[in-house]
Structure formats: C-alpha cells, structure tokens
Protein backbone atom coordinates (compact mmCIF):
# COMPACT_ATOMS: atom_id res chain seq x y z
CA UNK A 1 8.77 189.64 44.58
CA UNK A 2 9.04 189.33 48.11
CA UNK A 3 12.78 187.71 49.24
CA UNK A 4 13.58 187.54 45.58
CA UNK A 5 16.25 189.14 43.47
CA UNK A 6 15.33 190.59 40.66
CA UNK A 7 18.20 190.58 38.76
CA UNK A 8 21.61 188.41 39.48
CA UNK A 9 24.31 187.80 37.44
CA UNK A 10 24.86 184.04 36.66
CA UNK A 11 28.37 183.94 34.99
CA UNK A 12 30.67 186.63 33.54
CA UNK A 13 28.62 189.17 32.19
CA UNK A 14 25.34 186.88 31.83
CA UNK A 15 22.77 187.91 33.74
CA UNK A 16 19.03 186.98 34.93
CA UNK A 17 15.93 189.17 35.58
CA UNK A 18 12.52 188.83 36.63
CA UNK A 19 10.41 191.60 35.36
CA UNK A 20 7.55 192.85 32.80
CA UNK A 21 7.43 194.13 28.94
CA UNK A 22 6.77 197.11 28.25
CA UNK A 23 6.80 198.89 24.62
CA UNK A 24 8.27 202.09 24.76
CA UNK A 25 7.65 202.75 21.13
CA UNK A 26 4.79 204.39 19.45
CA UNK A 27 3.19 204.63 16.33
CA UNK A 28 4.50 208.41 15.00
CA UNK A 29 8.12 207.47 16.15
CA UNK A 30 10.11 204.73 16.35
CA UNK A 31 10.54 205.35 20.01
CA UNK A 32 13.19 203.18 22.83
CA UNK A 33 11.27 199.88 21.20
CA UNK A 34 10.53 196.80 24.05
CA UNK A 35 12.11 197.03 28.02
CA UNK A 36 11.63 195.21 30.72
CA UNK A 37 10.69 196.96 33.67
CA UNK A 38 11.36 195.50 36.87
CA UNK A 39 11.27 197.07 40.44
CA UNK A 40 14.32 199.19 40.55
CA UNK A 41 15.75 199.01 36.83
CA UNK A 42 14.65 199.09 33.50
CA UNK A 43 16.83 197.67 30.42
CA UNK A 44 15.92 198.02 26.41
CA UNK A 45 15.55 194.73 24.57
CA UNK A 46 17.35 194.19 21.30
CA UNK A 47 15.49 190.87 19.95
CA UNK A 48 12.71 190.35 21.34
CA UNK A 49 10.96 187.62 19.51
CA UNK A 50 7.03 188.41 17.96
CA UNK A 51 5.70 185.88 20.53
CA UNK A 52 6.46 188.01 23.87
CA UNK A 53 5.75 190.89 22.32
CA UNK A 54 3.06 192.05 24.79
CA UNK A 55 2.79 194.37 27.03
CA UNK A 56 2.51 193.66 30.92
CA UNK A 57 3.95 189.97 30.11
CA UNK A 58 5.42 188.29 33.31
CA UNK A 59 8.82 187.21 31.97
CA UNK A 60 12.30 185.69 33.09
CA UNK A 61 15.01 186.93 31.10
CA UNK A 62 18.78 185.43 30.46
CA UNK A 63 20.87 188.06 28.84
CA UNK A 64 23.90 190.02 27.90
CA UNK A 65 24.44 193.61 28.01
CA UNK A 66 25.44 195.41 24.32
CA UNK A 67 25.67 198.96 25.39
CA UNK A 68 23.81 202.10 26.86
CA UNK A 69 21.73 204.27 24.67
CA UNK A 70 19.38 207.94 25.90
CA UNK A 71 15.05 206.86 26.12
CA UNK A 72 13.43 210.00 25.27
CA UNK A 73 10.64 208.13 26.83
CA UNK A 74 11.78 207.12 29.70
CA UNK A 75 13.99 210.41 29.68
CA UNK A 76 17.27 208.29 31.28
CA UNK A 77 20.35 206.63 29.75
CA UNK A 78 19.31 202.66 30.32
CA UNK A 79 20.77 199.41 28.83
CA UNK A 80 20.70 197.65 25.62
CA UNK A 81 20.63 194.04 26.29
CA UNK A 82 20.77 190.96 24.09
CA UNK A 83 18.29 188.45 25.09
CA UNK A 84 19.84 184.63 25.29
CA UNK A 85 16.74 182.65 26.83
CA UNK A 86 13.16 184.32 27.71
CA UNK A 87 10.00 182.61 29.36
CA UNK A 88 6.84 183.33 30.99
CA UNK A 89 6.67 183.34 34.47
C-alpha cells in the first residue's frame, strides 16, 4: 500500500479501510468471528454478508464503529465495527 492510507475517516465517525478478511473463529468455539486486518490495525466485523466471507479477500470497507470487545485470539481489546458499504479491491 505504498503512499496509501489505510484507514481515513470520511465524515463524523464514518470511516474507510483498505485491508484483508480474516476469520478469527473456529469450529469448537465461537471465537472473535470475521476482522479485517490491515497493516497497523485490526477491527471485528459485525455483518459481514455470506458473499465476502473468505479469508485473505482484498476488500475496501465503509463503516461505523459500535464498541470495543477482548479477542482471545488475537489476545487484544480491538473494535466492533458496523459495515455500511464493502467491495473487492
């Protein structure tokens, strides 16, 4: 992402990220669920839809932050966002 931001925020509390899906959960627990990791942060995903559910996906995400909640995965305290637009990049 060279001489790109990954992550800006547009209006308000809207923001915009470049990044890639990861699942977090796993099939014994029900785990952080979907994130996308970018270069320097990683945020949870509330709705992702069934379509970009897929991990390494090259995405650009619109969204709006909901809260911050413990990953025993990730072992961190990250954000919960709510996803308002999502394509692939």
């Amino acid at each position: 992402m060279s001489g790109e931001q990954e992550c800006a925020c547009l209006e308000g509390r809207i923001y915009l990220a470049k990044g890639y899906l990861y699942n977090y959960s796993s099939e014994t627990d029900e785990g952080c669920g979907w994130a996308l990791v970018m270069k320097e942060s990683t945020v949870l995903l509330e709705n992702l839809e069934d379509e970009f559910q897929q991990d390494s996906l090259h995405v650009e995400v619109n969204y709006t932050l909901q809260e911050r909640v413990f990953c025993a995965q990730i072992v961190n305290t990250l954000d919960k966002v709510n996803i308002r637009t999502i394509k692939l990049l």
